[in-house]
N, C-alpha and C. Protein backbone atom coordinates (compact mmCIF):
# COMPACT_ATOMS: atom_id res chain seq x y z
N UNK A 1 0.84 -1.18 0.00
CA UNK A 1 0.00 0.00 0.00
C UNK A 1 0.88 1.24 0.00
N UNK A 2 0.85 2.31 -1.12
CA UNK A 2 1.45 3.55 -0.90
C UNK A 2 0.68 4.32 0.17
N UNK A 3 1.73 4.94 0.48
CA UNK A 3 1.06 6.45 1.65
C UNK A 3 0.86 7.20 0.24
N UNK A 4 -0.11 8.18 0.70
CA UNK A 4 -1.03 9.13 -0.49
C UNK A 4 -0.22 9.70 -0.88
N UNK A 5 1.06 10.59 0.04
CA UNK A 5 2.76 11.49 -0.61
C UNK A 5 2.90 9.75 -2.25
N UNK A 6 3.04 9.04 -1.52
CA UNK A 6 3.31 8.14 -2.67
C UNK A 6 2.84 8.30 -3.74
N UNK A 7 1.41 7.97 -3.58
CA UNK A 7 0.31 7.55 -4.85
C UNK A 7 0.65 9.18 -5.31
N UNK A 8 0.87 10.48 -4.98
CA UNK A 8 0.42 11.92 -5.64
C UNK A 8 2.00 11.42 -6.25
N UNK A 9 2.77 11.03 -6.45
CA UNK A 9 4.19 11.65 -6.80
C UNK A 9 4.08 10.16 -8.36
N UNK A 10 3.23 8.72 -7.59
CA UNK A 10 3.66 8.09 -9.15
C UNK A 10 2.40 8.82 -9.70
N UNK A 11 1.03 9.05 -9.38
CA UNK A 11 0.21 10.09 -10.48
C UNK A 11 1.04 11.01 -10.86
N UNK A 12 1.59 11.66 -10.82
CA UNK A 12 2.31 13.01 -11.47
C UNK A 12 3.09 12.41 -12.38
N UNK A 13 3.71 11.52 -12.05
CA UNK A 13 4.81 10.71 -13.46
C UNK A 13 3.86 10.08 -14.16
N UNK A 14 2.70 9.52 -14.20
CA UNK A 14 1.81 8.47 -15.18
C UNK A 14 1.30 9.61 -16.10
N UNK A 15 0.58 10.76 -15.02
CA UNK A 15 -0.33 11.71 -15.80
C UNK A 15 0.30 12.60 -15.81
N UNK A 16 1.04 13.38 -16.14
CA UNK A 16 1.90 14.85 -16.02
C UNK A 16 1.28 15.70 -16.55
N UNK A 17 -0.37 15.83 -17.32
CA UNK A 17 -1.20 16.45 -17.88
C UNK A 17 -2.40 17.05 -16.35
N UNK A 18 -2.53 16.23 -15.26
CA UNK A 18 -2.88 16.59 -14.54
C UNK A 18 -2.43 17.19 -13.14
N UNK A 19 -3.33 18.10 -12.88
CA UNK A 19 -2.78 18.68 -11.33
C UNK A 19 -2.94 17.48 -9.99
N UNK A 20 -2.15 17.72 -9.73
CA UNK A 20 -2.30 16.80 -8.31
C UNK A 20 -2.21 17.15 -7.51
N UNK A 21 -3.02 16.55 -6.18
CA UNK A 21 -2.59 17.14 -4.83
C UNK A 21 -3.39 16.24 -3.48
N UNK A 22 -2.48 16.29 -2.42
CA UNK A 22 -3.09 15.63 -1.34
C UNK A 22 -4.22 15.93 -0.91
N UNK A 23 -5.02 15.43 -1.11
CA UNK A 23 -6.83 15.81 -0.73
C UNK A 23 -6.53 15.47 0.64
N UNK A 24 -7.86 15.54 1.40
CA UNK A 24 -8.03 15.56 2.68
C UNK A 24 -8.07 14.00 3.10
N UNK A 25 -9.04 13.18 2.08
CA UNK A 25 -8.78 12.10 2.60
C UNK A 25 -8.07 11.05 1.30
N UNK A 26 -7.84 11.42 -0.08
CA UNK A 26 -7.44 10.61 -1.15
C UNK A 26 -6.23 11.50 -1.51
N UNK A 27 -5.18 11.28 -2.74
CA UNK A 27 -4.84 11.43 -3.94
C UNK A 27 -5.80 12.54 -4.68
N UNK A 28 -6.10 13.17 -5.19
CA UNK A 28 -6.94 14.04 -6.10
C UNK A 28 -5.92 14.42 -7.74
N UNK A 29 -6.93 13.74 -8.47
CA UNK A 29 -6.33 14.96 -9.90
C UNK A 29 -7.49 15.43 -10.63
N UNK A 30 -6.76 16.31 -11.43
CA UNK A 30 -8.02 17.67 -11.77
C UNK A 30 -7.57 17.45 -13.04
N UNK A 31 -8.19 16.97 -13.98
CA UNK A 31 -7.87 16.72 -15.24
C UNK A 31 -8.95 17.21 -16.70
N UNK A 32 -8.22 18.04 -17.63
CA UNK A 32 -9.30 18.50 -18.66
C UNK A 32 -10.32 17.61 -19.26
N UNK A 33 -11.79 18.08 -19.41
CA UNK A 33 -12.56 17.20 -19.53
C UNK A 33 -12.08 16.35 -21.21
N UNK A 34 -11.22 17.09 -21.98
CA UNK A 34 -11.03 16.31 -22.96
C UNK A 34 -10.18 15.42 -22.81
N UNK A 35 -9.07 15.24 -22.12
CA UNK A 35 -8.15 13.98 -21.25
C UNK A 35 -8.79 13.59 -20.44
N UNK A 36 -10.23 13.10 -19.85
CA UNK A 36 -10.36 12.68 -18.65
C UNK A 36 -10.73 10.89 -18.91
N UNK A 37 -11.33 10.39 -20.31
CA UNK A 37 -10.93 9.16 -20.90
C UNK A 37 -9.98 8.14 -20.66
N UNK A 38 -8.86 9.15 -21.85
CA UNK A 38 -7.90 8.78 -21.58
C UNK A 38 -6.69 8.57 -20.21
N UNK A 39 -7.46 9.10 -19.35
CA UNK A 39 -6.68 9.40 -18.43
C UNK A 39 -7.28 8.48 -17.43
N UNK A 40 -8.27 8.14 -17.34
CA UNK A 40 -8.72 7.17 -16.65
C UNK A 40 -8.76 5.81 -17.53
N UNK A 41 -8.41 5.66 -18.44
CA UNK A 41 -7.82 4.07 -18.86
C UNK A 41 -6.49 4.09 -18.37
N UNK A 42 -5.33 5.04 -18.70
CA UNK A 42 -4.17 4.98 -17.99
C UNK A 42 -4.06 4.33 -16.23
N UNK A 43 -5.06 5.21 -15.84
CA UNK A 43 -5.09 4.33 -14.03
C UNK A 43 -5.57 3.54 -14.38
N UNK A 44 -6.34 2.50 -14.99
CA UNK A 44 -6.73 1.30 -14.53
C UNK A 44 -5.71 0.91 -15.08
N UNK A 45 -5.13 0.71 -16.53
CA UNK A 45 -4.13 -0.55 -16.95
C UNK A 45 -2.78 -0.20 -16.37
N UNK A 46 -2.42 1.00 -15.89
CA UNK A 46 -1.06 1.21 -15.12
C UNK A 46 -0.90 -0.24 -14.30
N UNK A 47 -0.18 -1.25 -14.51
CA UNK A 47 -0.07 -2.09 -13.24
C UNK A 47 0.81 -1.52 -11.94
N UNK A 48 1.26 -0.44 -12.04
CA UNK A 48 2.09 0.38 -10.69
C UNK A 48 0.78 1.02 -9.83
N UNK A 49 -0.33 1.56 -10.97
CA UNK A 49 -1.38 1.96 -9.42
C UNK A 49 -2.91 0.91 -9.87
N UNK A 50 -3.18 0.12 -11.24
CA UNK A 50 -4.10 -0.69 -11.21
C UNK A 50 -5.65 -0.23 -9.77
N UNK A 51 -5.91 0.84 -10.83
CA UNK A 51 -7.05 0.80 -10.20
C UNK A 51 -8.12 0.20 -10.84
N UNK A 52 -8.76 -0.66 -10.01
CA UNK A 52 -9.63 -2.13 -11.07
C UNK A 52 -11.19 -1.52 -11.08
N UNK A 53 -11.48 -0.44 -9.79
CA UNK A 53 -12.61 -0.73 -9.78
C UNK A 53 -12.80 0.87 -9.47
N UNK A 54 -14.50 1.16 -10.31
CA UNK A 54 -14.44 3.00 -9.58
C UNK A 54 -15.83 2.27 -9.27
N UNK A 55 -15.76 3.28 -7.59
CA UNK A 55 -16.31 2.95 -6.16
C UNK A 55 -17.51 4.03 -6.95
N UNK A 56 -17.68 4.82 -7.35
CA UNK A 56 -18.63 6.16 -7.10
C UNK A 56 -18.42 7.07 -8.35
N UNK A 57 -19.19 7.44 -9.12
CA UNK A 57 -19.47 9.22 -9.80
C UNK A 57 -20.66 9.90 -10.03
N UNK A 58 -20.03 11.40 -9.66
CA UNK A 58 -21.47 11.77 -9.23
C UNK A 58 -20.86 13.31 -9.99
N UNK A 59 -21.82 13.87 -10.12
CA UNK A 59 -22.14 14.95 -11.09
C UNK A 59 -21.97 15.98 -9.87
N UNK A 60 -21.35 17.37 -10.34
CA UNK A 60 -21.64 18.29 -9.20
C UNK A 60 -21.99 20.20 -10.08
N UNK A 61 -22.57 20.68 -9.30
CA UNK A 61 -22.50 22.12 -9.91
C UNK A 61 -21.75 23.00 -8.72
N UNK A 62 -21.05 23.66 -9.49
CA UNK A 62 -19.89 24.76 -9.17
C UNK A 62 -20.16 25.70 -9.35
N UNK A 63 -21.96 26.35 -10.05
CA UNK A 63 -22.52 27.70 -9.75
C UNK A 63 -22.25 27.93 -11.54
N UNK A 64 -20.74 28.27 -11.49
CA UNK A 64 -20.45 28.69 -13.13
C UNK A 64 -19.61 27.26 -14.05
N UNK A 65 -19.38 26.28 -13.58
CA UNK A 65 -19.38 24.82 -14.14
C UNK A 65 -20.00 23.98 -13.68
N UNK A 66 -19.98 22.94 -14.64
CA UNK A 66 -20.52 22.23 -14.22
C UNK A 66 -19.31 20.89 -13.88
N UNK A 67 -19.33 19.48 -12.99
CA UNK A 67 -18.38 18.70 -13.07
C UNK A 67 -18.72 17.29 -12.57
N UNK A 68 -17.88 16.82 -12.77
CA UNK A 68 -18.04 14.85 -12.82
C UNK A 68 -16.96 14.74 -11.72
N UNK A 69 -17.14 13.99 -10.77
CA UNK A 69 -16.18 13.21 -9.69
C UNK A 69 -15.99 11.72 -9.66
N UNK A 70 -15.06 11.25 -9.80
CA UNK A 70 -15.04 9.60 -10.21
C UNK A 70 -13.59 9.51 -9.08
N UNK A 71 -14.37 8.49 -8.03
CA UNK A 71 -13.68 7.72 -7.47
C UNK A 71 -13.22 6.24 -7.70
N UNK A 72 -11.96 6.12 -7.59
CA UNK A 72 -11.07 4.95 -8.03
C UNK A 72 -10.46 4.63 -7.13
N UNK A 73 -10.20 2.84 -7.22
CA UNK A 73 -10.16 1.95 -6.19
C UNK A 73 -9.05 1.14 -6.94
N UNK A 74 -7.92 0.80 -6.35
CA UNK A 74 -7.22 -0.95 -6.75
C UNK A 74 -7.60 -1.76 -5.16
N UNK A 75 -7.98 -2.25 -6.05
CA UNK A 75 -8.10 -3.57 -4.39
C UNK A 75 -6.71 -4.09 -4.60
N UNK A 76 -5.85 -4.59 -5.70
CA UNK A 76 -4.92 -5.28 -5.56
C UNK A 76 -3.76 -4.49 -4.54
N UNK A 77 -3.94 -3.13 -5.16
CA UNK A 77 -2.66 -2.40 -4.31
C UNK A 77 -3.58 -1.39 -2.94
N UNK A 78 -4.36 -1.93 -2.65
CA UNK A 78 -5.33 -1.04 -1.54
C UNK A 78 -4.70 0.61 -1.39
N UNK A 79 -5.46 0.99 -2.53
CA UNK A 79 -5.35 2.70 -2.59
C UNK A 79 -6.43 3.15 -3.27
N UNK A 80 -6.66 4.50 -3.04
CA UNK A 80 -7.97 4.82 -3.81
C UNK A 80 -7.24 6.36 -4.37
N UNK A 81 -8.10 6.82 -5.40
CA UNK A 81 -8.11 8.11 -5.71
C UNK A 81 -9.31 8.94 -6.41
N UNK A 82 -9.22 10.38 -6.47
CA UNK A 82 -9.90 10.97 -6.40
C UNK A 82 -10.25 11.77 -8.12
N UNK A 83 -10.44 11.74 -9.38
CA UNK A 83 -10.08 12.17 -10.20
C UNK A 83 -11.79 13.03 -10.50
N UNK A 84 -10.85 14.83 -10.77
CA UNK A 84 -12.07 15.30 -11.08
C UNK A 84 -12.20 16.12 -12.43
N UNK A 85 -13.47 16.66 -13.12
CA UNK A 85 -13.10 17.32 -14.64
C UNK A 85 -14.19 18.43 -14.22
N UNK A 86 -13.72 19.17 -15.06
CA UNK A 86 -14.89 20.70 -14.74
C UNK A 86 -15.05 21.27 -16.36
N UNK A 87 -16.88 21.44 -16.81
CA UNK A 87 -17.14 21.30 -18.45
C UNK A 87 -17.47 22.99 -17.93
N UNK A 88 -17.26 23.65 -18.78
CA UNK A 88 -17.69 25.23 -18.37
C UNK A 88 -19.19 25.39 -19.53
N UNK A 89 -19.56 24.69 -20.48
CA UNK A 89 -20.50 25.06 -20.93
C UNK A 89 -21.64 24.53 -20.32
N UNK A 90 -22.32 25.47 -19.50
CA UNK A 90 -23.45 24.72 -18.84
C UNK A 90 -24.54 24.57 -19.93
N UNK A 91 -24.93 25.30 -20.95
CA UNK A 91 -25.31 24.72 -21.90
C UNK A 91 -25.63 23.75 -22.45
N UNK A 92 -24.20 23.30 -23.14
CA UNK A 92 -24.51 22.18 -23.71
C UNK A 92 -23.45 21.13 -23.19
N UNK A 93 -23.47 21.15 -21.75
CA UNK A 93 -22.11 19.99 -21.53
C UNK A 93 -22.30 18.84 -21.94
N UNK A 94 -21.04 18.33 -22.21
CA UNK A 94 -20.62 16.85 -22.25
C UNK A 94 -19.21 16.68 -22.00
N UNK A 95 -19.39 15.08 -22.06
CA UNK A 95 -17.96 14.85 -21.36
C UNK A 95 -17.69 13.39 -22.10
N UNK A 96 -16.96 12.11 -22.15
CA UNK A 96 -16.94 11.74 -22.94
C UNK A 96 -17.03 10.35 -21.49
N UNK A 97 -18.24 8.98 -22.29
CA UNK A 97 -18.03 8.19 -21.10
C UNK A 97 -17.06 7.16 -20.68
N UNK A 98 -16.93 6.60 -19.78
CA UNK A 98 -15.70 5.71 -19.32
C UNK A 98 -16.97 4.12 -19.03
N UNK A 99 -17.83 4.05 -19.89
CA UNK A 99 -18.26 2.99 -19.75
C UNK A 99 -17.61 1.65 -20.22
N UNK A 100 -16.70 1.83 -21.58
CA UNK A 100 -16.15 0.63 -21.54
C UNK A 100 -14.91 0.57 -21.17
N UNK A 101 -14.70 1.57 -19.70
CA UNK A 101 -13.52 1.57 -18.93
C UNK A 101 -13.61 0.24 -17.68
N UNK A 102 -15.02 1.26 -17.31
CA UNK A 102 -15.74 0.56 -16.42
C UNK A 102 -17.20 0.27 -16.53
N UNK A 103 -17.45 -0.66 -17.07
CA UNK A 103 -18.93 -0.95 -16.94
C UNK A 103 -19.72 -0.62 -16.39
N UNK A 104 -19.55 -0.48 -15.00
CA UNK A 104 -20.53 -0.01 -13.73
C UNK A 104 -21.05 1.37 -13.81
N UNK A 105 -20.14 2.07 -14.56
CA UNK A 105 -20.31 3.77 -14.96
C UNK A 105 -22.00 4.00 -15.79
N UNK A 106 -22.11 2.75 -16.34
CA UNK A 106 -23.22 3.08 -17.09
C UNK A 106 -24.18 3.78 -16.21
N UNK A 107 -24.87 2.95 -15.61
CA UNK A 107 -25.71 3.65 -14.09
C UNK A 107 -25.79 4.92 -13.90
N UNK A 108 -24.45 5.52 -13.15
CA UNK A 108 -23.66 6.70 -12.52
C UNK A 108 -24.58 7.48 -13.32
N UNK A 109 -23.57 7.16 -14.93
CA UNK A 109 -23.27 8.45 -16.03
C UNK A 109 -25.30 8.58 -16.28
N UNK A 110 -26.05 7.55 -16.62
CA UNK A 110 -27.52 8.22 -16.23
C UNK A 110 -27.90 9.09 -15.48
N UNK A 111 -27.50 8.32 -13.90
CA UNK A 111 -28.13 9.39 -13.02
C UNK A 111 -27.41 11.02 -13.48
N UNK A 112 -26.64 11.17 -13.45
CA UNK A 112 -25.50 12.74 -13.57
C UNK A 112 -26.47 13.27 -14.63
N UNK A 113 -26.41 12.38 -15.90
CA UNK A 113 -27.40 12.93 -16.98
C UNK A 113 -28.51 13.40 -16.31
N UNK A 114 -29.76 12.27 -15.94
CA UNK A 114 -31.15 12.93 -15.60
C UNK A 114 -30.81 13.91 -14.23
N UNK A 115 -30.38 14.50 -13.64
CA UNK A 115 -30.16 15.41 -12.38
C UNK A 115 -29.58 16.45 -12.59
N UNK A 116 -28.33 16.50 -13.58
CA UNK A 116 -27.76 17.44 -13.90
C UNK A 116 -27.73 17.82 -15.52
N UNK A 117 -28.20 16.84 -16.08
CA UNK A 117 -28.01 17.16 -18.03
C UNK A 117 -26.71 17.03 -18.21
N UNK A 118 -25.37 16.23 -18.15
CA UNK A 118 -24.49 16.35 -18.66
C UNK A 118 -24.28 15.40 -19.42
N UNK A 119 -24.27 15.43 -20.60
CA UNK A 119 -24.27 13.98 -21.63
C UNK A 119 -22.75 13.58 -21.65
N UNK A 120 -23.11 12.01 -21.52
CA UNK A 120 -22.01 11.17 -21.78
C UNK A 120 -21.77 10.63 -23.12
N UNK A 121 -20.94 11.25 -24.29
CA UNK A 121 -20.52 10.86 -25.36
C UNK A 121 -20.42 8.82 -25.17
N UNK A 122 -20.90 8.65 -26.24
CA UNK A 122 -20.73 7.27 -26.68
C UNK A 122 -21.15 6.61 -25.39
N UNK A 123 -21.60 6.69 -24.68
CA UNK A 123 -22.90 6.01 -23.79
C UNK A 123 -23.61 5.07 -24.23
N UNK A 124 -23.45 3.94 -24.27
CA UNK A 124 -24.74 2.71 -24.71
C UNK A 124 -26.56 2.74 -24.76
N UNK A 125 -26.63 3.80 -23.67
CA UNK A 125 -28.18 3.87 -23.50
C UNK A 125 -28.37 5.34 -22.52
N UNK A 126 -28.22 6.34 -22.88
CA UNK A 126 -27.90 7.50 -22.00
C UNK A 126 -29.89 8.02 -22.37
N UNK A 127 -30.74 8.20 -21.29
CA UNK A 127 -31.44 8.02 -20.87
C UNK A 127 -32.06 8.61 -20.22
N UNK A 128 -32.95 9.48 -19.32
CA UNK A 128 -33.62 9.78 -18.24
C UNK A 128 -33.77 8.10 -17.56
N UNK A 129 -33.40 8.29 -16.34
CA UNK A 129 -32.86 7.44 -15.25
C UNK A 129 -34.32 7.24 -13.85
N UNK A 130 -34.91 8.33 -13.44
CA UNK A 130 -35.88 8.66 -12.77
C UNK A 130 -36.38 9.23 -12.69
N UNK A 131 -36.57 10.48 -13.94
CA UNK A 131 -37.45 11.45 -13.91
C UNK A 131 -38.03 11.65 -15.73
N UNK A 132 -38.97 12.03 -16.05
CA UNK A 132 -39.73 11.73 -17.01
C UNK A 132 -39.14 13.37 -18.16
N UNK A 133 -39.43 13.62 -19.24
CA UNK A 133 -38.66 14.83 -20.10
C UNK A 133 -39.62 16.23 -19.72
N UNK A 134 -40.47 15.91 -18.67
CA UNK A 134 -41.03 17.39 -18.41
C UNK A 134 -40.12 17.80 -17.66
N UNK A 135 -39.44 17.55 -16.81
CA UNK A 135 -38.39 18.07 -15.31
C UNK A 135 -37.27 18.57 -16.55
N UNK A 136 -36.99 19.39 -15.66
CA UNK A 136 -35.80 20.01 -16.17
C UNK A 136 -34.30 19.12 -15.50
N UNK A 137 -33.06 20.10 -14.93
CA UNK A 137 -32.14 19.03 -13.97
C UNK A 137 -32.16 19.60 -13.05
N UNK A 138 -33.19 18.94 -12.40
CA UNK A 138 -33.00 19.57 -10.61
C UNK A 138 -31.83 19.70 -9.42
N UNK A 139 -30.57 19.64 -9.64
CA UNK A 139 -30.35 18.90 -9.23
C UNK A 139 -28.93 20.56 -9.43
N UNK A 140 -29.46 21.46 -10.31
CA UNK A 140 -28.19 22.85 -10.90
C UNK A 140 -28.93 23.41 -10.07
N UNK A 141 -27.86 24.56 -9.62
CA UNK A 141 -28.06 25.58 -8.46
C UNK A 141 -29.16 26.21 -9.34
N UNK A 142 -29.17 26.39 -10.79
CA UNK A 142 -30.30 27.45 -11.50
C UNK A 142 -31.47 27.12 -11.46
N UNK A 143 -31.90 25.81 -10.76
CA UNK A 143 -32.97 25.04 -11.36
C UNK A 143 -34.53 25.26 -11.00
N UNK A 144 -35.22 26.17 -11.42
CA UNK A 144 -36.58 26.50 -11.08
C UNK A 144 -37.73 25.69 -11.60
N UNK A 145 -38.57 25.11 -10.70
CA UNK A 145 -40.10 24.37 -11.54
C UNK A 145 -41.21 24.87 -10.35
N UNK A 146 -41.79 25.63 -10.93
CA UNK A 146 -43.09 25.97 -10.47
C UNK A 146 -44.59 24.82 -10.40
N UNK A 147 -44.00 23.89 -11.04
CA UNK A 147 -45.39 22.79 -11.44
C UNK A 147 -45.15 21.64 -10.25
N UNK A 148 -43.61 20.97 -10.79
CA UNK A 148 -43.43 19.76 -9.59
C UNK A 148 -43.04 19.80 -8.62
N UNK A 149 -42.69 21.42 -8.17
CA UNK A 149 -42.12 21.17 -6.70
C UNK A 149 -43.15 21.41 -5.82
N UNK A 150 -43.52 21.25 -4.52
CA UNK A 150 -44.56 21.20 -3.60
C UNK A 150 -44.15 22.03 -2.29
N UNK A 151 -44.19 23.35 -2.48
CA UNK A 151 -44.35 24.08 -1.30
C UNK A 151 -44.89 24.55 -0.28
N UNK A 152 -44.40 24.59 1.13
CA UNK A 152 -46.03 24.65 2.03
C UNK A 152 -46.26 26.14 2.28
């Protein structure tokens, strides 16, 4: 198992395209949403950090971006990390998906879609997930509905 000083110093040699830095509780890199693909096939097939499995991603709003958080796991080398991308067109974001990185992403990359609208390029079945095409994405600091929300 690396100490996290570890895991931030071989990320910086694998990815030298991303920022790194000791998060509070992981590894963290901040990587452009157009490298964030490629950059997450690099951690999984790296066999120095083999991360096999991502634990979690979840969509976030930043007010004036929008962004994707994908947590990564090697069970073989018990370390995790933190990799994040920030799309500035709230518009029309997208980002490109890591489903046939990781399979399990399929799920995720729905929910992020129906909550936040951020389309996942080349997605197998990208979808409304739990909410029907009247809702907007509830889920952006901008997000106003006068019809479905229920106020007392």
């Amino acid at each position: 198992m690396m100490e996290k000083s570890q895991l931030c110093a071989a990320l910086t040699t694998i990815v030298p395209e991303a920022v790194t830095v000791e998060g509070k509780q992981f590894a963290e890199l901040t990587v452009a949403p157009q490298n964030l693909r490629s950059v997450i096939g690099r951690l999984k097939e790296d066999p120095g950090l083999s991360f096999d499995i991502l634990v979690c991603l979840t969509g976030m709003d930043y007010g004036t971006d929008l962004g994707v958080v994908y947590h990564l796991r090697s069970y073989a080398l018990n370390h995790m990390a933190v990799v994040k991308t920030r799309i500035s067109d709230r518009e029309n974001p997208a980002i490109d998906s890591i489903c046939s990185i990781y399979p399990g992403a399929e799920f995720h990359e729905r929910e992020v879609y129906d909550l936040l609208g951020i389309k996942f390029n080349d997605h197998p079945d990208l979808r409304r997930l739990f909410l029907d095409s009247t809702w907007g994405y509830p889920l952006r600091k901008d997000y106003k509905d006068d019809v479905n929300i229920v106020l007392k």
